[in-house]
C-alpha atoms as a PDB file:
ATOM      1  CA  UNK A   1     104.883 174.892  69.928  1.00  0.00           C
ATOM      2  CA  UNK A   2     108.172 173.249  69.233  1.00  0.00           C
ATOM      3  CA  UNK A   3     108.793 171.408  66.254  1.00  0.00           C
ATOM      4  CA  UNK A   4     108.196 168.017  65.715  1.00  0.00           C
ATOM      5  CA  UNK A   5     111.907 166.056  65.650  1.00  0.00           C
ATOM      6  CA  UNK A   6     112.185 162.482  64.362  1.00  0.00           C
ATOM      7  CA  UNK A   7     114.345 159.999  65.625  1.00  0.00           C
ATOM      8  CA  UNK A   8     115.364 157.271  63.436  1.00  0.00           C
ATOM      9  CA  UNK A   9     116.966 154.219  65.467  1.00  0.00           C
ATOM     10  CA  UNK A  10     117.842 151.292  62.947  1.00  0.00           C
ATOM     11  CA  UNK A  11     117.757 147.814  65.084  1.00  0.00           C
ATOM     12  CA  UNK A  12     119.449 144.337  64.347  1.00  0.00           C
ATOM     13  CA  UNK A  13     121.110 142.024  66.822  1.00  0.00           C
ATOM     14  CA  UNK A  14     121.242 144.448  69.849  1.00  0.00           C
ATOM     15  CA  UNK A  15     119.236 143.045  71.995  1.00  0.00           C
ATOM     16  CA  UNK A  16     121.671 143.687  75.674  1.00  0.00           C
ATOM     17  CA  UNK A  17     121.980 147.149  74.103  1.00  0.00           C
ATOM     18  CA  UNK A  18     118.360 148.192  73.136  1.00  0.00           C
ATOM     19  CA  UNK A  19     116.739 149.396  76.112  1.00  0.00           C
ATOM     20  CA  UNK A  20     119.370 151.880  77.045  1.00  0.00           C
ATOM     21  CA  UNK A  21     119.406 153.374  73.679  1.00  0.00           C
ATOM     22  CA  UNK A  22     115.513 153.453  73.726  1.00  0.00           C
ATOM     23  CA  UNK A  23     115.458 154.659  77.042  1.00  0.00           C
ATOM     24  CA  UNK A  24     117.806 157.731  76.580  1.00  0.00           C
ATOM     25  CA  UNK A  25     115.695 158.942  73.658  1.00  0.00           C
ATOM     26  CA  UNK A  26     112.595 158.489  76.203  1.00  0.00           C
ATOM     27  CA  UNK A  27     113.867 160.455  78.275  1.00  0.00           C
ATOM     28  CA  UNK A  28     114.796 163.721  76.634  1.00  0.00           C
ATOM     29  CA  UNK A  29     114.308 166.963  77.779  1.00  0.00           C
ATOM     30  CA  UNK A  30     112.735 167.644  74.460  1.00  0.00           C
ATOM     31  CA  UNK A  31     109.588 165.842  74.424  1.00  0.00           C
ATOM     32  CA  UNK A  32     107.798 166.908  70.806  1.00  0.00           C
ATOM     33  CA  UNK A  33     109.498 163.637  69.190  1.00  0.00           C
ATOM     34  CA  UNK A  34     108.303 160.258  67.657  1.00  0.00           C
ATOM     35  CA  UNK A  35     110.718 157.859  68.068  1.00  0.00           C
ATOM     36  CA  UNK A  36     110.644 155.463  64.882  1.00  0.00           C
ATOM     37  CA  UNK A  37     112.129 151.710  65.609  1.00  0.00           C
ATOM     38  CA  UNK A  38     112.891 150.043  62.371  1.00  0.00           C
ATOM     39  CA  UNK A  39     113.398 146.407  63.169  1.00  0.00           C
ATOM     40  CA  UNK A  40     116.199 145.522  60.070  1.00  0.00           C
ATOM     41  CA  UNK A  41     115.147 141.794  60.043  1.00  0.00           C
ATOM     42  CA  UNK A  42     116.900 141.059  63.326  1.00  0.00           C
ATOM     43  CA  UNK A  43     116.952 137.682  64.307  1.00  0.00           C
ATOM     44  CA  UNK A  44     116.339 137.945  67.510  1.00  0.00           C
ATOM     45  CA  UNK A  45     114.128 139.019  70.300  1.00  0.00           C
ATOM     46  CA  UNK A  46     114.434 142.695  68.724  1.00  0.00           C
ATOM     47  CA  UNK A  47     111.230 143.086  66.805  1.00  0.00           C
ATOM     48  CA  UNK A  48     109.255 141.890  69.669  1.00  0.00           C
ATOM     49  CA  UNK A  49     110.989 144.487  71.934  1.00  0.00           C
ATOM     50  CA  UNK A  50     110.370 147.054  69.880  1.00  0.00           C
ATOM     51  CA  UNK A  51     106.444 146.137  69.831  1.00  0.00           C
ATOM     52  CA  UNK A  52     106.867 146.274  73.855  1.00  0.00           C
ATOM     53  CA  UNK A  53     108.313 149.833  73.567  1.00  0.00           C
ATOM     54  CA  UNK A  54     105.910 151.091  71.446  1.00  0.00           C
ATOM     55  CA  UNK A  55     102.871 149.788  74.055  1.00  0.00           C
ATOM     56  CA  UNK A  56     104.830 151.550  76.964  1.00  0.00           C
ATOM     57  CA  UNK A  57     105.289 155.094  74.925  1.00  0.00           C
ATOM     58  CA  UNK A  58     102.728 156.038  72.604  1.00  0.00           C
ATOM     59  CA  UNK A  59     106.078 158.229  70.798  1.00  0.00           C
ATOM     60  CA  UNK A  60     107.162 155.223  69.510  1.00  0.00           C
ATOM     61  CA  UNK A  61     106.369 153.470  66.216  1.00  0.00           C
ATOM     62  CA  UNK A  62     108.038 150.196  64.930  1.00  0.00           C
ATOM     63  CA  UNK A  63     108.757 149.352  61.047  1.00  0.00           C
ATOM     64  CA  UNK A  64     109.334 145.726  60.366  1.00  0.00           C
ATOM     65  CA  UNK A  65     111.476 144.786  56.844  1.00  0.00           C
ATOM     66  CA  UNK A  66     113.793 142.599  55.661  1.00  0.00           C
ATOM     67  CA  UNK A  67     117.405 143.274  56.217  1.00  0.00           C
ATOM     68  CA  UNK A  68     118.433 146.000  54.062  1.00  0.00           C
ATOM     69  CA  UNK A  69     121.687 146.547  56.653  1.00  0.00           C
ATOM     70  CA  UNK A  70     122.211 149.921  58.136  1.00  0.00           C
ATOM     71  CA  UNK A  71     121.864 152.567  55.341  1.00  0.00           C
ATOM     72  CA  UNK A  72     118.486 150.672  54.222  1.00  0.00           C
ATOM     73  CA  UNK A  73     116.991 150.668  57.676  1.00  0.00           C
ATOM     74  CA  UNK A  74     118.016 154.465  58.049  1.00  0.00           C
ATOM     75  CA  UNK A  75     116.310 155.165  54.605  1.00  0.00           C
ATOM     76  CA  UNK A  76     113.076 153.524  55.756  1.00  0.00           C
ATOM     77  CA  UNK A  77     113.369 155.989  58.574  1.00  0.00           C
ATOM     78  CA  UNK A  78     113.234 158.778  56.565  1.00  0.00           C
ATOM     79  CA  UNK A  79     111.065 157.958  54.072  1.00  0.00           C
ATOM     80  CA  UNK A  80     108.189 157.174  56.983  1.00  0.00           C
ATOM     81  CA  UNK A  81     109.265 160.584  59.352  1.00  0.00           C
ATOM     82  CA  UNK A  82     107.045 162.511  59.867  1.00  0.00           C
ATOM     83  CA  UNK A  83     108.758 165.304  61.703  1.00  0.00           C
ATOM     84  CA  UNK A  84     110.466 169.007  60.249  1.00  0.00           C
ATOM     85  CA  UNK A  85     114.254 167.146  61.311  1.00  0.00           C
ATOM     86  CA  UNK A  86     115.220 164.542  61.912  1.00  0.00           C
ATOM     87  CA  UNK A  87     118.161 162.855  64.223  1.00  0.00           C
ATOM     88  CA  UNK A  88     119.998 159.214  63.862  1.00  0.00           C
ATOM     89  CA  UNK A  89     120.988 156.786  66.803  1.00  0.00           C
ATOM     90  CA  UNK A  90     122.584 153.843  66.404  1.00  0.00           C
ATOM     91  CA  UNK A  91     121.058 151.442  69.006  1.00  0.00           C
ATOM     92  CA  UNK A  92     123.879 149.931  71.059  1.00  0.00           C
ATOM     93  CA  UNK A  93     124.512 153.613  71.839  1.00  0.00           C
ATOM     94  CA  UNK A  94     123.003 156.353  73.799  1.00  0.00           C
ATOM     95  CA  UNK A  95     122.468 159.986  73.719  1.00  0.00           C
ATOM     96  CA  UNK A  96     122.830 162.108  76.793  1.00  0.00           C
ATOM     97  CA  UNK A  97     119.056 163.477  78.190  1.00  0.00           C
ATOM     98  CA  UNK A  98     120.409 167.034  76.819  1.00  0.00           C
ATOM     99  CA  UNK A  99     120.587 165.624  73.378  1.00  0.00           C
ATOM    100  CA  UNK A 100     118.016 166.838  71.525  1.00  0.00           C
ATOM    101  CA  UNK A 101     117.822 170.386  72.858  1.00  0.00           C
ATOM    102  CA  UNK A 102     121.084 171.579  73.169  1.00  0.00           C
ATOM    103  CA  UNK A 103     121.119 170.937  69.280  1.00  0.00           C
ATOM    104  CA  UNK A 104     118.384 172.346  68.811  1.00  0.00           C
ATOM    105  CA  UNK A 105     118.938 175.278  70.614  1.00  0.00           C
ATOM    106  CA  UNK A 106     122.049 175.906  68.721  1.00  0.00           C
ATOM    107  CA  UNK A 107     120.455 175.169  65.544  1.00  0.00           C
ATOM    108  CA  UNK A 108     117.291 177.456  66.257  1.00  0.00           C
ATOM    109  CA  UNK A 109     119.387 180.219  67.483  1.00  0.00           C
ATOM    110  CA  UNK A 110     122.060 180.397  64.679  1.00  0.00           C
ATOM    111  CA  UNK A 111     119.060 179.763  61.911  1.00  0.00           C
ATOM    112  CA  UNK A 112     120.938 176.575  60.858  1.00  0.00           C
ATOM    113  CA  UNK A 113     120.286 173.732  58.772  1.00  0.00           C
ATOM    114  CA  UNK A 114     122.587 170.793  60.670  1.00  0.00           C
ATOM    115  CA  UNK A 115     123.752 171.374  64.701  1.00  0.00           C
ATOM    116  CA  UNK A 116     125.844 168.534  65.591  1.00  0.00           C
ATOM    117  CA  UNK A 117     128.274 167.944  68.792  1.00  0.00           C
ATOM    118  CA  UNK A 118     130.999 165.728  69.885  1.00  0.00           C
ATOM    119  CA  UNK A 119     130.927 162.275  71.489  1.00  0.00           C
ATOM    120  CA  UNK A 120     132.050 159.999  73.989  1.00  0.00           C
ATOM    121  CA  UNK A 121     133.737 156.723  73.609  1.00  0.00           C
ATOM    122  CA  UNK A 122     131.694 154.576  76.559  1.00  0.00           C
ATOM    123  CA  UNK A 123     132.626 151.858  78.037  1.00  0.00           C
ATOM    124  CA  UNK A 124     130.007 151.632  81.269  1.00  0.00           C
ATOM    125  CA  UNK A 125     126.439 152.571  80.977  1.00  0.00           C
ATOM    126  CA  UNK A 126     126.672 156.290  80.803  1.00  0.00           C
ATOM    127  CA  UNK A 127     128.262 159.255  79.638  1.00  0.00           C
ATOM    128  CA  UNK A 128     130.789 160.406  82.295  1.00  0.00           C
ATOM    129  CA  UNK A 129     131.328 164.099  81.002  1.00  0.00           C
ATOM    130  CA  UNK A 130     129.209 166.861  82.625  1.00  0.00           C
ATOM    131  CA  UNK A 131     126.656 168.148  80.257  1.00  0.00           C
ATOM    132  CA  UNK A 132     127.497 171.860  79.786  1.00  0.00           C
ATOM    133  CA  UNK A 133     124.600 174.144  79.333  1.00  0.00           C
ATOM    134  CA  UNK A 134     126.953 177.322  78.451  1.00  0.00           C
ATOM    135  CA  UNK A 135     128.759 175.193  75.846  1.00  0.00           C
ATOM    136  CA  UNK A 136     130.730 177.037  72.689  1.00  0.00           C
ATOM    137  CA  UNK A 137     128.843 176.786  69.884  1.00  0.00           C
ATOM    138  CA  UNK A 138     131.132 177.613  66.795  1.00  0.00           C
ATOM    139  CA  UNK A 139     129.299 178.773  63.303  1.00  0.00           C
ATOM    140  CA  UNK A 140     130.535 177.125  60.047  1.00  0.00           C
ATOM    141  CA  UNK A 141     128.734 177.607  56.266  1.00  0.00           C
ATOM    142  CA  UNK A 142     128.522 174.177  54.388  1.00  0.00           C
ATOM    143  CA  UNK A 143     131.428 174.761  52.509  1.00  0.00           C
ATOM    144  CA  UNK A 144     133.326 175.730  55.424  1.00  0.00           C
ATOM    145  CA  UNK A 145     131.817 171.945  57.190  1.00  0.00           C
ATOM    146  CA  UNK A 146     133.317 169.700  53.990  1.00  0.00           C
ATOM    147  CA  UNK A 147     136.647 171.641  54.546  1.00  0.00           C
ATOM    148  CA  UNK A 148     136.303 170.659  58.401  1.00  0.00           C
ATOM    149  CA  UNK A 149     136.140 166.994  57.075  1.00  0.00           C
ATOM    150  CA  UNK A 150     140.219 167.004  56.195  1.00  0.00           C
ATOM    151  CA  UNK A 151     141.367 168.550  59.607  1.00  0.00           C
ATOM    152  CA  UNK A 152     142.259 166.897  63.178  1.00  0.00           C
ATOM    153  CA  UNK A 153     138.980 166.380  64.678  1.00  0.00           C
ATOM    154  CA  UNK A 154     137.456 165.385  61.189  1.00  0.00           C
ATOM    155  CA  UNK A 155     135.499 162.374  62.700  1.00  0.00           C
ATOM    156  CA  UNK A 156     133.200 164.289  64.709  1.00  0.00           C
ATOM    157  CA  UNK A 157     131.875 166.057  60.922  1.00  0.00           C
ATOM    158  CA  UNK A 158     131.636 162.467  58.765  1.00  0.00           C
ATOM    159  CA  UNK A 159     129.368 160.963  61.258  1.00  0.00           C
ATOM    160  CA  UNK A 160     125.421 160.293  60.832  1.00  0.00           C
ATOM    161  CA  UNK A 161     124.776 159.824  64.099  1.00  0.00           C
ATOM    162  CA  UNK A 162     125.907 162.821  66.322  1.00  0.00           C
ATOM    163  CA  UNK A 163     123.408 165.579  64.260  1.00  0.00           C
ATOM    164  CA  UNK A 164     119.718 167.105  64.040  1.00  0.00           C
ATOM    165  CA  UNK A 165     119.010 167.919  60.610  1.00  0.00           C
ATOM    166  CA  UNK A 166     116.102 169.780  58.709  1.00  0.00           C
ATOM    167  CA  UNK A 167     114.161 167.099  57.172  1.00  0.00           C
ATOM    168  CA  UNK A 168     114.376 169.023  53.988  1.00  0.00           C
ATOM    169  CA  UNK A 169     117.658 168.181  53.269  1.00  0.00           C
ATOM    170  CA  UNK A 170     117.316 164.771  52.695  1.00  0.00           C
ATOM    171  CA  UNK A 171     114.477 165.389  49.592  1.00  0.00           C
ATOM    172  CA  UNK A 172     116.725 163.849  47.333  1.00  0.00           C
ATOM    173  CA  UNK A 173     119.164 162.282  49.671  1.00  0.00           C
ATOM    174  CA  UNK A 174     119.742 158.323  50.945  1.00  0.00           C
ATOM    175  CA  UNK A 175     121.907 156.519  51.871  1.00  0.00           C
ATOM    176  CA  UNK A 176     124.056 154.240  50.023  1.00  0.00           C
ATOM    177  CA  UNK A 177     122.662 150.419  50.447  1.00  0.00           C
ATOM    178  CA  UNK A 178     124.861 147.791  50.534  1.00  0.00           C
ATOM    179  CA  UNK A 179     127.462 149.678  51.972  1.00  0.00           C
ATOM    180  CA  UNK A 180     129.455 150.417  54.967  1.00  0.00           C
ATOM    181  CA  UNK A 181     130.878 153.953  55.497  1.00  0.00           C
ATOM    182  CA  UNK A 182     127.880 155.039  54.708  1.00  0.00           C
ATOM    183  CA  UNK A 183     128.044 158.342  55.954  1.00  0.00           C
ATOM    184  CA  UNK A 184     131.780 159.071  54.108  1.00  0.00           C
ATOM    185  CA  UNK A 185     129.785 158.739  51.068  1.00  0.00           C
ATOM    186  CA  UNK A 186     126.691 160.921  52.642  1.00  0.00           C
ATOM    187  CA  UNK A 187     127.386 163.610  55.082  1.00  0.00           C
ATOM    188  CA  UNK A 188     129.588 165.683  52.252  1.00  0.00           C
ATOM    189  CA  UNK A 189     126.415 166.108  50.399  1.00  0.00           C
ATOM    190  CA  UNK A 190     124.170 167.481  52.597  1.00  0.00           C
ATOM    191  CA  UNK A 191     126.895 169.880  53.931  1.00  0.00           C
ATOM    192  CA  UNK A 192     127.249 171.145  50.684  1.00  0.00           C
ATOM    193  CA  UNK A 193     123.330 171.892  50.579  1.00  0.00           C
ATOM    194  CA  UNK A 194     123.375 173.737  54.375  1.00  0.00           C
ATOM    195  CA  UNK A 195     123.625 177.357  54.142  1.00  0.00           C
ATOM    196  CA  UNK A 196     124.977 177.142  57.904  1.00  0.00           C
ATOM    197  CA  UNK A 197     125.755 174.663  60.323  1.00  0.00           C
ATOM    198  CA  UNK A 198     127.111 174.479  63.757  1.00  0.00           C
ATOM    199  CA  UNK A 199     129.047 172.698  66.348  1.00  0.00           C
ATOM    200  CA  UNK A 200     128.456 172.133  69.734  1.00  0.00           C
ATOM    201  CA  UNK A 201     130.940 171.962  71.906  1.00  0.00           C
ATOM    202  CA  UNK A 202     129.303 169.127  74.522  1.00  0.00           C
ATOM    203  CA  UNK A 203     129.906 165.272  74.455  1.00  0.00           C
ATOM    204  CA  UNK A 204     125.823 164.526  73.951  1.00  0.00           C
ATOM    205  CA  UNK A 205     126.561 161.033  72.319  1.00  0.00           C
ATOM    206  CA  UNK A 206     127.837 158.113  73.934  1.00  0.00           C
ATOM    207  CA  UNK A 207     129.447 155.752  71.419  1.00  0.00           C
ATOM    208  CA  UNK A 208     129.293 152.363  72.711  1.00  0.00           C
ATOM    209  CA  UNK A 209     132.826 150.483  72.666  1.00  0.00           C
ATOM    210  CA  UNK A 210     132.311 146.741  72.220  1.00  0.00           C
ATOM    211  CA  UNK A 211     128.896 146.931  69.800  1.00  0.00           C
ATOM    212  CA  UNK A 212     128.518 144.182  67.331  1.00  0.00           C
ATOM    213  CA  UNK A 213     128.268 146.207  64.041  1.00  0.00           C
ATOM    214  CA  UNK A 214     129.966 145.875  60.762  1.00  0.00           C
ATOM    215  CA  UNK A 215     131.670 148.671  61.182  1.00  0.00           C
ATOM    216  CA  UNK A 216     132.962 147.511  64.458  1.00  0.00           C
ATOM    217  CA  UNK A 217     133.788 144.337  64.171  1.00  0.00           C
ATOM    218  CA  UNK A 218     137.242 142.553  62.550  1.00  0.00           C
ATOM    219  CA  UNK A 219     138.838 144.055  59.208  1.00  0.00           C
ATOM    220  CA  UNK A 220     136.612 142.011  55.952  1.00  0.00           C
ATOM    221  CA  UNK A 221     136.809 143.422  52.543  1.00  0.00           C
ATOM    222  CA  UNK A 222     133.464 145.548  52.740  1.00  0.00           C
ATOM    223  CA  UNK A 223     135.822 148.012  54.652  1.00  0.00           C
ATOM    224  CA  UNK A 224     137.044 148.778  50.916  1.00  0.00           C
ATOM    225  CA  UNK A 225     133.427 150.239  50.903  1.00  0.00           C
ATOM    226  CA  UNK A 226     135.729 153.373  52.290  1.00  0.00           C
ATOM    227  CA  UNK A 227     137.224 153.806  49.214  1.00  0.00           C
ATOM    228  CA  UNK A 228     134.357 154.597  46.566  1.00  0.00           C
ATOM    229  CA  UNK A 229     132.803 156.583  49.235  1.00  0.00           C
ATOM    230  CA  UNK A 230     136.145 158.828  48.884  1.00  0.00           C
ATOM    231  CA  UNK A 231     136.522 158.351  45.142  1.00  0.00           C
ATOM    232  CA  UNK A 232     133.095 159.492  44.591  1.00  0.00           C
ATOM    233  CA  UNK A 233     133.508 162.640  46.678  1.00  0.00           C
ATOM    234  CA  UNK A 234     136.871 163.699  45.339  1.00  0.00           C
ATOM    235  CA  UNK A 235     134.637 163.166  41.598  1.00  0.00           C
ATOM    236  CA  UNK A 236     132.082 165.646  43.596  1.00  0.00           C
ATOM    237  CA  UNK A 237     134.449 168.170  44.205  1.00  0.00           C
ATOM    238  CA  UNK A 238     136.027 168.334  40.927  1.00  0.00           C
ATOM    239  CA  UNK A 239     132.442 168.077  39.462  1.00  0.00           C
ATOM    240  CA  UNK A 240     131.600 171.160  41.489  1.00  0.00           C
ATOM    241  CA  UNK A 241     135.011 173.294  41.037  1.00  0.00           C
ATOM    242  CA  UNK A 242     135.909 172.976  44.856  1.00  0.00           C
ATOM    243  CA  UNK A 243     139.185 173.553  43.961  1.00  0.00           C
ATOM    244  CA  UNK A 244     140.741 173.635  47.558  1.00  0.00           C
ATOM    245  CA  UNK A 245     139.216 170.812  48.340  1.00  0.00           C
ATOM    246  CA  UNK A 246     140.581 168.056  46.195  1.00  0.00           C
ATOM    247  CA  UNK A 247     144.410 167.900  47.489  1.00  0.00           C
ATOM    248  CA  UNK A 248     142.836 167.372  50.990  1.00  0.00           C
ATOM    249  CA  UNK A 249     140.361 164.827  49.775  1.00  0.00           C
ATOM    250  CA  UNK A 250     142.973 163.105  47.657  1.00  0.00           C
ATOM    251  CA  UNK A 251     145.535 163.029  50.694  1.00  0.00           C
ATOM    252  CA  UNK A 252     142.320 161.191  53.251  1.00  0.00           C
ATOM    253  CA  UNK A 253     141.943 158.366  50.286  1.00  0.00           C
ATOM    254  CA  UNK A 254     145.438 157.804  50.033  1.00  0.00           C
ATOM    255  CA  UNK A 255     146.113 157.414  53.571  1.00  0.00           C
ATOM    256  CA  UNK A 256     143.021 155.472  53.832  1.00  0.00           C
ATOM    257  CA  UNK A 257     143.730 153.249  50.988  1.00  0.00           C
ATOM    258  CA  UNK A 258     147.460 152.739  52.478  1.00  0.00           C
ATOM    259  CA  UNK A 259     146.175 151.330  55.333  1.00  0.00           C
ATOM    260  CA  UNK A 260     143.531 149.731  54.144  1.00  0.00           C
ATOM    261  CA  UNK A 261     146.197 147.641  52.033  1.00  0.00           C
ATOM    262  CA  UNK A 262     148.093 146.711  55.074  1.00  0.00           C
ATOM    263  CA  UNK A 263     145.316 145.327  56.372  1.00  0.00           C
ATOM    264  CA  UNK A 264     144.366 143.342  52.969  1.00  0.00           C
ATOM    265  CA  UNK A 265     147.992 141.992  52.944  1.00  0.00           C
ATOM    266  CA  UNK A 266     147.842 141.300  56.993  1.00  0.00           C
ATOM    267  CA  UNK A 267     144.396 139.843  56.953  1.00  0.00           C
ATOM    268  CA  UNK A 268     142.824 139.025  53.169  1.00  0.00           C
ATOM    269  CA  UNK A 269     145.456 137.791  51.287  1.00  0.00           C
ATOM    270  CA  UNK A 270     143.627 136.258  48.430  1.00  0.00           C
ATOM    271  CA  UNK A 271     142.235 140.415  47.559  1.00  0.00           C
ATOM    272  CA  UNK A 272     145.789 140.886  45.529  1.00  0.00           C
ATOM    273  CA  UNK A 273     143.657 142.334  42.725  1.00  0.00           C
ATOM    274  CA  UNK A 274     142.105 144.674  45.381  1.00  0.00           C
ATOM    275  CA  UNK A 275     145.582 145.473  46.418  1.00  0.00           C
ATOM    276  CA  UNK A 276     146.917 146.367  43.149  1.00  0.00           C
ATOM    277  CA  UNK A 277     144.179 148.211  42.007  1.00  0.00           C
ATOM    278  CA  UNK A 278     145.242 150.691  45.936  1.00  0.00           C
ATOM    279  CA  UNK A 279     148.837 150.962  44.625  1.00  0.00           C
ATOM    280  CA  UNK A 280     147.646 152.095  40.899  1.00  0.00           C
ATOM    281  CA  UNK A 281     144.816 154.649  42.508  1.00  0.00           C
ATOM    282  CA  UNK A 282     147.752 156.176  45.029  1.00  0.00           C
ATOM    283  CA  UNK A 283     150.259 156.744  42.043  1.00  0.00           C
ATOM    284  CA  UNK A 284     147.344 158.009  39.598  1.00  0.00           C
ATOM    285  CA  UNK A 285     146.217 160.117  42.327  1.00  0.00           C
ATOM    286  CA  UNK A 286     149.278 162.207  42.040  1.00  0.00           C
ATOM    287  CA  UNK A 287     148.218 164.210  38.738  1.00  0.00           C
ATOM    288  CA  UNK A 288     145.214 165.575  40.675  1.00  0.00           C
ATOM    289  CA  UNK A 289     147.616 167.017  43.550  1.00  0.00           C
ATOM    290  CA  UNK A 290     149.740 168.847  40.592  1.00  0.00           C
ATOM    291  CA  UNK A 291     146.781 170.364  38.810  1.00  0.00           C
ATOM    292  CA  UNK A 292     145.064 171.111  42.045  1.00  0.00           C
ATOM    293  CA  UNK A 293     147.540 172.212  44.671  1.00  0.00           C
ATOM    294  CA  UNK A 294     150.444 170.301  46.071  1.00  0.00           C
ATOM    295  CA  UNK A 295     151.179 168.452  49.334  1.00  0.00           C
ATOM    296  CA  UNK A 296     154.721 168.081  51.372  1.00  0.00           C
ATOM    297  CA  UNK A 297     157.489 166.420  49.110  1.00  0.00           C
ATOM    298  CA  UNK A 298     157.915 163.813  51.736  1.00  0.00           C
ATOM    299  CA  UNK A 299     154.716 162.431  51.317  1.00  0.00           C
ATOM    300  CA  UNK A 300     154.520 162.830  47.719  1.00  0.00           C
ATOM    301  CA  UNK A 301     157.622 160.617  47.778  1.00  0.00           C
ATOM    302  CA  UNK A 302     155.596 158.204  50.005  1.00  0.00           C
ATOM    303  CA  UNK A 303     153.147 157.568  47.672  1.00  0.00           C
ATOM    304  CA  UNK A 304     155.395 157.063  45.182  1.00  0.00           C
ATOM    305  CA  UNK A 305     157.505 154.713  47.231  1.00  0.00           C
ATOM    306  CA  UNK A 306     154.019 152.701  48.399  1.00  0.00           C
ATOM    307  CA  UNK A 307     153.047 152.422  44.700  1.00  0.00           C
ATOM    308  CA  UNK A 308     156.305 151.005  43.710  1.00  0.00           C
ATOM    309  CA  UNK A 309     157.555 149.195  47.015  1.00  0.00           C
ATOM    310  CA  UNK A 310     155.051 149.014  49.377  1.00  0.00           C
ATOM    311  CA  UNK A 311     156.766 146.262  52.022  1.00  0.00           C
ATOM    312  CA  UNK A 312     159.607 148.774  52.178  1.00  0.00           C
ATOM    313  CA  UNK A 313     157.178 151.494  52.735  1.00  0.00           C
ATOM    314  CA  UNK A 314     155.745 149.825  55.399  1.00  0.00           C
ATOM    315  CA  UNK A 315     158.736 148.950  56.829  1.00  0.00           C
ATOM    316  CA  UNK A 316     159.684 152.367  56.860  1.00  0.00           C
ATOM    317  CA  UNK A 317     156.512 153.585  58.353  1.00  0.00           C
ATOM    318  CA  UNK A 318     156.891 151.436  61.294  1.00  0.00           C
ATOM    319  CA  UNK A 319     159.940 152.442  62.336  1.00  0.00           C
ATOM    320  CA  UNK A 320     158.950 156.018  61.940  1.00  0.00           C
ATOM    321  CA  UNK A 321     155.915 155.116  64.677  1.00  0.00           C
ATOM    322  CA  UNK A 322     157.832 153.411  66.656  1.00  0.00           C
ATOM    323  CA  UNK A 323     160.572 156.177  66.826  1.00  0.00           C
ATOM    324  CA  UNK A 324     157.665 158.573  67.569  1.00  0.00           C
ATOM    325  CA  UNK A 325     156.622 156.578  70.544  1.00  0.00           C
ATOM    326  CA  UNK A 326     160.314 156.865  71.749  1.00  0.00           C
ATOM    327  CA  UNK A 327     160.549 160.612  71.648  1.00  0.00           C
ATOM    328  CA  UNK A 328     157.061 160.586  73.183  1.00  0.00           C
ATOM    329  CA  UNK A 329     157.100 158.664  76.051  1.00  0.00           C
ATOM    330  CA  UNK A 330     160.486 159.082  76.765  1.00  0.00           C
END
């Protein structure tokens, strides 16, 4: 028999959105699931929807609490699954019906801990990409997956939400409450604990454009949230001698702290303590590159021009976009 999956859908405030999600977990070709609806103290009409789901499918069972946000709803989740892995949705999205066994197919196959694929932006009430049963499916080790973190298509690896995991891996595992970016503080770790993962080379997720979320709505200070989660994973890697991976690491939280800084300066004025304390972690940042590796002397001279001038900096960097633009669409 197959395994028993979990599927852990945390719900607040989505109550246009709900059904679809719902209904595309329903409806998976992989049927040996429970379907766990953990009502985060939503205002709304949720909880009771959630009690109508759970009449209608006898997969489905609904947790009530008060709101913990996000990463406290996804804990409850775990800690009541009962299945060997487990899967995340957030519920103004929607997976495709292929979900579920296309990763774990992959996973099965390869003898993997984590199988995870890529995903749509959706603006309509489907995925539009063909689901392709003879996808690529590309092999990595954990250590290989926090190195794919740092490159081009990094987003797809950070994510919660586009995996199947083995349950195991989250014995000693959570998620950080009280936080956004919960999953840049998360995801590293249990990489580092898979032996193997893999990719699968299929849109299966359909990430809703024009949710409600935290995360998606306009820039507030918990979006600084970003920035432990990277300070405590460049500690991690130094902690555990992953030498090539600190310059990378270092290089994602100064580019992320640069631009969160604009945005302070653009949008939060009064966080000028916040803003300083950006400049001082960019130039102090710089000792770790030397002992660890190095990066491009023009953007070592970046940082050091942000730290010290950042309105010129940002000058700077705009006109460098905007010339980019030029020789692009020209």
């Amino acid at each position: 028999m197959e395994p028993f999956i979990s599927v852990i859908i945390p719900v607040y405030k989505v109550e246009q959105y709900l059904e679809r999600s719902v209904e595309s977990v329903c409806a998976q070709t992989y049927q040996n699931i429970e379907i766990l609806l953990v009502d985060d103290g939503s205002p709304d009409s949720c909880g009771q929807m959630c009690e109508e789901y759970a009449k209608k499918d006898a997969r489905i069972r609904v947790i009530h609490q008060e709101n913990k946000g996000l990463s406290g709803a996804r804990n409850t989740g775990i800690d009541h699954a009962k299945g060997e892995y487990l899967a995340f949705l957030d519920s103004d999205d929607l997976w495709s019906v292929h979900f579920l066994e296309s990763l774990y197919g992959a996973l099965k196959e390869n003898d993997a801990d984590i199988a995870q694929c890529r995903w749509e932006y959706m603006h309509g009430e489907s995925l539009l990409e063909p689901y392709n049963a003879e996808a690529k499916v590309e092999c990595f080790t954990g250590r290989e997956m926090l190195a794919n973190l740092y490159i081009q298509t990094g987003a797809y690896y950070v994510v919660a939400w586009n995996k199947l995991y083995k349950k195991e891996l989250f014995a000693n595992i959570r998620y950080p409450e009280g936080r956004i970016n919960e999953d840049e503080a998360t995801t590293y770790k249990l990489f580092d604990l898979a032996e193997k993962c893999v990719m699968v080379d299929n849109a299966l997720y359909g990430y809703f454009v024009g949710g409600t979320s935290i995360t998606r709505s306009g820039f507030n200070l918990k979006k600084l949230d970003f920035r432990l989660a990277q300070k405590e994973r460049i500690a991690y890697f130094i902690e555990k001698d992953y030498k090539e991976l600190v310059v990378p690491a270092v290089k994602a939280f100064n580019d992320g702290s640069i631009d969160l800084y604009f945005k302070c300066r653009d949008f939060c004025p009064e966080a000028k303590e916040q803003m300083k304390e950006i400049r001082r972690d960019v130039r102090s940042s710089l000792s770790l590159v030397k002992k660890y590796g190095s990066l491009p002397m023009k953007t070592v001279i970046g940082y050091h021009l942000f730290a010290a001038m950042p309105n010129l900096y940002g000058k700077l960097l705009g006109h460098v976009a905007d010339m980019s633009n030029v020789e692009k669409y020209s």
